[in-house]
N, C-alpha and C. Protein backbone atom coordinates (compact mmCIF):
# COMPACT_ATOMS: atom_id res chain seq x y z
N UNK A 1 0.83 -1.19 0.00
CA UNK A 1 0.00 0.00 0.00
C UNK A 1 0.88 1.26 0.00
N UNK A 2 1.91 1.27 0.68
CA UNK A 2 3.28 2.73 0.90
C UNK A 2 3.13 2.71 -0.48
N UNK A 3 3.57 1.70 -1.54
CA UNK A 3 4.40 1.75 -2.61
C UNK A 3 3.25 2.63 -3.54
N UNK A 4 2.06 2.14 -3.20
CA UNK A 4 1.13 2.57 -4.45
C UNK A 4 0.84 4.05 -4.08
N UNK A 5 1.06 4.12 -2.52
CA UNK A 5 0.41 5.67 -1.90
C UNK A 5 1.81 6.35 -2.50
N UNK A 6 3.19 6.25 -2.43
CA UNK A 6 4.44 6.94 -3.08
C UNK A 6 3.87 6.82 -4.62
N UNK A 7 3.48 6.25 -4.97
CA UNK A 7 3.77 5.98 -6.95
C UNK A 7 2.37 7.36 -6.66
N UNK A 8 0.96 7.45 -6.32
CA UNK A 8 0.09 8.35 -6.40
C UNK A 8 0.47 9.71 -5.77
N UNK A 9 1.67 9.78 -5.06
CA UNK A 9 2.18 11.13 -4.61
C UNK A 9 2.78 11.88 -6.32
N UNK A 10 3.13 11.27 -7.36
CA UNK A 10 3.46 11.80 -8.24
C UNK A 10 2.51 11.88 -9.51
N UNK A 11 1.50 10.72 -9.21
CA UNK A 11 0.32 10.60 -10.41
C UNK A 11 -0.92 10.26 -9.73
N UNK A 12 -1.68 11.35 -10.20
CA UNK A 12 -3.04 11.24 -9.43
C UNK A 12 -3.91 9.77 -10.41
N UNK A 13 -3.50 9.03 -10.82
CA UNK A 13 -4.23 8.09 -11.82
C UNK A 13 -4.09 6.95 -11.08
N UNK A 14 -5.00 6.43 -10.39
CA UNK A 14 -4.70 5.20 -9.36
C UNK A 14 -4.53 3.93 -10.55
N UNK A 15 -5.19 3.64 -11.34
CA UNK A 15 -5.14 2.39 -12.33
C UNK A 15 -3.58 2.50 -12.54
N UNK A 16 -2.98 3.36 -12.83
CA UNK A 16 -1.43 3.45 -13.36
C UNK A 16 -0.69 3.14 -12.07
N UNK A 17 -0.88 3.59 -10.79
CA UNK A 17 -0.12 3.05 -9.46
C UNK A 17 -0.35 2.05 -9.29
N UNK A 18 -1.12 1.41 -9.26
CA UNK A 18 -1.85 0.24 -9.43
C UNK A 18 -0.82 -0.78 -9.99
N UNK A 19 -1.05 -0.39 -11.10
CA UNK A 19 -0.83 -1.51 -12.38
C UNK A 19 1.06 -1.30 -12.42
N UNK A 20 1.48 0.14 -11.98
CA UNK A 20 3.01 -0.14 -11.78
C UNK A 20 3.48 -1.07 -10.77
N UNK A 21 2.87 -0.74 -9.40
CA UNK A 21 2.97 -1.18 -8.46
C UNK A 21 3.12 -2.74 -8.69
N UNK A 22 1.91 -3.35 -9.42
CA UNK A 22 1.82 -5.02 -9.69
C UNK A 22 3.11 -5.21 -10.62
N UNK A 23 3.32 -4.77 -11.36
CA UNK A 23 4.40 -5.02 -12.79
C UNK A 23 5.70 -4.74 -12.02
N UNK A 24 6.08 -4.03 -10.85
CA UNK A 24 7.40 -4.17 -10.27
C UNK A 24 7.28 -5.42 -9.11
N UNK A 25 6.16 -5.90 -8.52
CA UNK A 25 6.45 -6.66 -7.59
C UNK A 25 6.36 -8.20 -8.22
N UNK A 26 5.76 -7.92 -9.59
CA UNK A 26 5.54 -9.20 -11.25
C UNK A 26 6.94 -9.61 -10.82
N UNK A 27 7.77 -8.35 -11.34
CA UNK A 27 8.82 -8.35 -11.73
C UNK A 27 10.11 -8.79 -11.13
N UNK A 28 9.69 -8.30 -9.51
CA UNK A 28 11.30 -9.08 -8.69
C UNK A 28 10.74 -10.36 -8.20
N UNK A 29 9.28 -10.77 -8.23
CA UNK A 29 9.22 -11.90 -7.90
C UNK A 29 9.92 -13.01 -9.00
N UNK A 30 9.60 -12.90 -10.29
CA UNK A 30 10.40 -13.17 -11.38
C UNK A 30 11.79 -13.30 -10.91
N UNK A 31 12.78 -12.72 -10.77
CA UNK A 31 13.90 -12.03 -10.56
C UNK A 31 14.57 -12.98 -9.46
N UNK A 32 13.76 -13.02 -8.81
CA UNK A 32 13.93 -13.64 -7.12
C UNK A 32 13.93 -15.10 -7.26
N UNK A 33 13.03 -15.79 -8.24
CA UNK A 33 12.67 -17.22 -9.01
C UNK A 33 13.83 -17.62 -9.53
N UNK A 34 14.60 -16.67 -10.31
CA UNK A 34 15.44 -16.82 -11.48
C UNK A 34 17.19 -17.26 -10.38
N UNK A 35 17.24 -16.21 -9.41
CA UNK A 35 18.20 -16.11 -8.88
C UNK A 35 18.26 -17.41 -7.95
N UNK A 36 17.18 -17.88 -7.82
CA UNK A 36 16.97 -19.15 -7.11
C UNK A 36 17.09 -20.18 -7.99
N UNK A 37 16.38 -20.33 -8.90
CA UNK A 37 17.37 -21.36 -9.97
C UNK A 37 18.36 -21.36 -10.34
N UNK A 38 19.38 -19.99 -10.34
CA UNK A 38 20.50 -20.17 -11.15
C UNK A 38 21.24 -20.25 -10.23
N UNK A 39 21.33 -20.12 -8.97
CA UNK A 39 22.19 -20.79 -7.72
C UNK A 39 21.99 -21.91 -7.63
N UNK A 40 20.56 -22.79 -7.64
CA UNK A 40 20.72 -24.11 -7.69
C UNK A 40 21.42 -25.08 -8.80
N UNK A 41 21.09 -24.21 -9.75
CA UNK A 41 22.08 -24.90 -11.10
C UNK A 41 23.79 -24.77 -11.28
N UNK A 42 24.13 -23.21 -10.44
CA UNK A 42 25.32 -23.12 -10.07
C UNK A 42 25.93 -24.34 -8.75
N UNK A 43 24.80 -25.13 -8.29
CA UNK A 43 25.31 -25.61 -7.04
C UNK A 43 25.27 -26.81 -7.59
N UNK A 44 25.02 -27.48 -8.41
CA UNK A 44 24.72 -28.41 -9.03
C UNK A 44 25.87 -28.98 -10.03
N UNK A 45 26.42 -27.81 -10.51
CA UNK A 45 27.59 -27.74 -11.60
C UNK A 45 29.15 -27.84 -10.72
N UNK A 46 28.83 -27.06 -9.38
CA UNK A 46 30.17 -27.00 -8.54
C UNK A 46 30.38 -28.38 -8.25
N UNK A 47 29.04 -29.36 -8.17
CA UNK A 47 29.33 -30.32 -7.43
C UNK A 47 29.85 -31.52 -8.62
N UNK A 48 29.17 -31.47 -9.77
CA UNK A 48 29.71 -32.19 -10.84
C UNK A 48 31.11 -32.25 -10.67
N UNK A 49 31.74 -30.85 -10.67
CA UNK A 49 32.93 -30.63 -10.72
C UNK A 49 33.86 -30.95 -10.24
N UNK A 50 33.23 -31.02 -8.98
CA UNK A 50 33.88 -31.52 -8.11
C UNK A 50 34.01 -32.92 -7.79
N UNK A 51 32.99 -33.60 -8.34
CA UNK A 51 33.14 -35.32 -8.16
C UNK A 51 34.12 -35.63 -9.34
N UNK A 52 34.00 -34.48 -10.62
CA UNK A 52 35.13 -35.21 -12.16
C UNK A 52 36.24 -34.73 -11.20
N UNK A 53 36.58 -33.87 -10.62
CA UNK A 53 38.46 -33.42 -10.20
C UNK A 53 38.48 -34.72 -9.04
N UNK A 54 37.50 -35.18 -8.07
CA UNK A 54 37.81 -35.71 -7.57
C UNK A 54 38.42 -37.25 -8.05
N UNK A 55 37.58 -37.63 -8.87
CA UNK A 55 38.18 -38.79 -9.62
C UNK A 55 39.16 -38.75 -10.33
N UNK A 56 39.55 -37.73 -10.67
CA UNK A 56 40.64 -37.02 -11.61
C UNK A 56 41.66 -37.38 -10.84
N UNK A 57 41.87 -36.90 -10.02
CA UNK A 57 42.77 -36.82 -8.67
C UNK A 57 43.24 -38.84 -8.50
N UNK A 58 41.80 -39.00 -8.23
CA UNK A 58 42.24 -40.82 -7.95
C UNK A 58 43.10 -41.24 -8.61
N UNK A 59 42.09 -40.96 -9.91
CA UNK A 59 42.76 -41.95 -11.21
C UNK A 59 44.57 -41.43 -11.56
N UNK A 60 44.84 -40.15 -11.07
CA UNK A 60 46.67 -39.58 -11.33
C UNK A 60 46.85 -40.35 -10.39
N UNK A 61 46.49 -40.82 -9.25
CA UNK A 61 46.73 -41.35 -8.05
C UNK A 61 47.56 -42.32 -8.13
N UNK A 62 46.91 -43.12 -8.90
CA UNK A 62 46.57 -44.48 -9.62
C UNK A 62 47.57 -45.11 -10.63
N UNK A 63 47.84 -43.96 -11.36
CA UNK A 63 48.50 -44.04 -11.98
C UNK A 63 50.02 -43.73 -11.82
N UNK A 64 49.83 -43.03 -11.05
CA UNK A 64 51.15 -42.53 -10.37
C UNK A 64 51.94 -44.05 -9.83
N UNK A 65 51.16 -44.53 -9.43
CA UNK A 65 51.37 -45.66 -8.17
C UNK A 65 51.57 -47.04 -9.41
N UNK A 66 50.80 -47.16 -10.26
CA UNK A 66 50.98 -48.02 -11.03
C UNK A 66 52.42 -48.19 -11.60
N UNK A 67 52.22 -46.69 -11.96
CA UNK A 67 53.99 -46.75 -12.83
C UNK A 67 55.25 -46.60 -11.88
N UNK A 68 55.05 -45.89 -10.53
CA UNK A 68 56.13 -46.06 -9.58
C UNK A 68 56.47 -47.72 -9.49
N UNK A 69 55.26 -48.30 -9.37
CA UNK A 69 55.57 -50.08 -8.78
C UNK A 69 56.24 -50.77 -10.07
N UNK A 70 55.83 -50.76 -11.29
CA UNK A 70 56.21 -51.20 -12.35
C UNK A 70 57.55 -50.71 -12.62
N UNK A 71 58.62 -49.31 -12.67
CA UNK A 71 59.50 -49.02 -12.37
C UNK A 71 60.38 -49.46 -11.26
N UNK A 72 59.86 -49.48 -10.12
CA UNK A 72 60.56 -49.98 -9.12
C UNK A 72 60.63 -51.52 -9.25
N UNK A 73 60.18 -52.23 -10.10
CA UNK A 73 60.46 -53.67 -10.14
C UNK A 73 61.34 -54.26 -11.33
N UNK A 74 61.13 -52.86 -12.13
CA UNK A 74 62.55 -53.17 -13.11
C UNK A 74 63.79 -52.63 -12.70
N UNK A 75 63.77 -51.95 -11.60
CA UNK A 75 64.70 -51.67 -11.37
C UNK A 75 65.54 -52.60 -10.20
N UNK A 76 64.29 -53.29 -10.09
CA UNK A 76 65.04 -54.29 -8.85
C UNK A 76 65.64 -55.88 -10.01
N UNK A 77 64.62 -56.05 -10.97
CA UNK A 77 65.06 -56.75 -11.94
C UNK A 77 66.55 -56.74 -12.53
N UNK A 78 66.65 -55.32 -12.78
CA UNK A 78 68.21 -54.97 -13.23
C UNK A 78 68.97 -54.79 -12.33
N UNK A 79 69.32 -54.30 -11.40
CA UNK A 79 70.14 -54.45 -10.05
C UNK A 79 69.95 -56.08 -9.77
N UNK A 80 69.06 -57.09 -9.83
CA UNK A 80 69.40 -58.25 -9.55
C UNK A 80 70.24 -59.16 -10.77
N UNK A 81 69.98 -58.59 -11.89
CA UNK A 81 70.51 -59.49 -13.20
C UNK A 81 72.66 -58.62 -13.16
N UNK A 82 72.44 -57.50 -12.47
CA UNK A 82 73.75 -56.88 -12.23
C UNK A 82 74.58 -57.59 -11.21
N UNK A 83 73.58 -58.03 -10.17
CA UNK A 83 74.35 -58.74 -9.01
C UNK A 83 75.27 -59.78 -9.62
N UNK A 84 73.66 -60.40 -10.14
CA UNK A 84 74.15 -62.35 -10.71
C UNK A 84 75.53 -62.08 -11.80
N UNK A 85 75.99 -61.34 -11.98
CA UNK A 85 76.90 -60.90 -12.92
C UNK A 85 78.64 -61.10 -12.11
């Protein structure tokens, strides 16, 4: 009611305070909807993200460890074929 009694302090035409009044509160309710979906879709995307880096992470893990062990056993291979020498 303030909003429509301020909008009629400048226009004596109540249908026009009225009808502004509805079309701005249309409007951030809109606004307010939007910002609420696009945080949930932003929260949604962080988390994707975060499960691919997390697996990301494993799988270098993984691999890291694969090729350390496979290295470290040729190298024990060749230091043993050096011994028998």
């Amino acid at each position: 009611m303030k909003e429509i009694a301020d909008k009629l302090k400048n226009n004596d035409n109540l249908y026009t305070a009225i009808s502004n009044t509805i079309a701005t509160k249309a409007t951030t309710v809109a606004l307010n909807e939007e910002i609420t979906r696009a945080k949930a879709a932003e929260a949604s995307i962080t988390s994707d993200v975060n499960a691919k880096l997390s697996k990301k992470a494993n799988s270098t893990a993984l691999n890291d460890y694969v090729l350390t062990t496979v290295l470290n056993e040729q190298v024990n291979t060749l230091n043993a074929a050096i011994d028998a020498k």
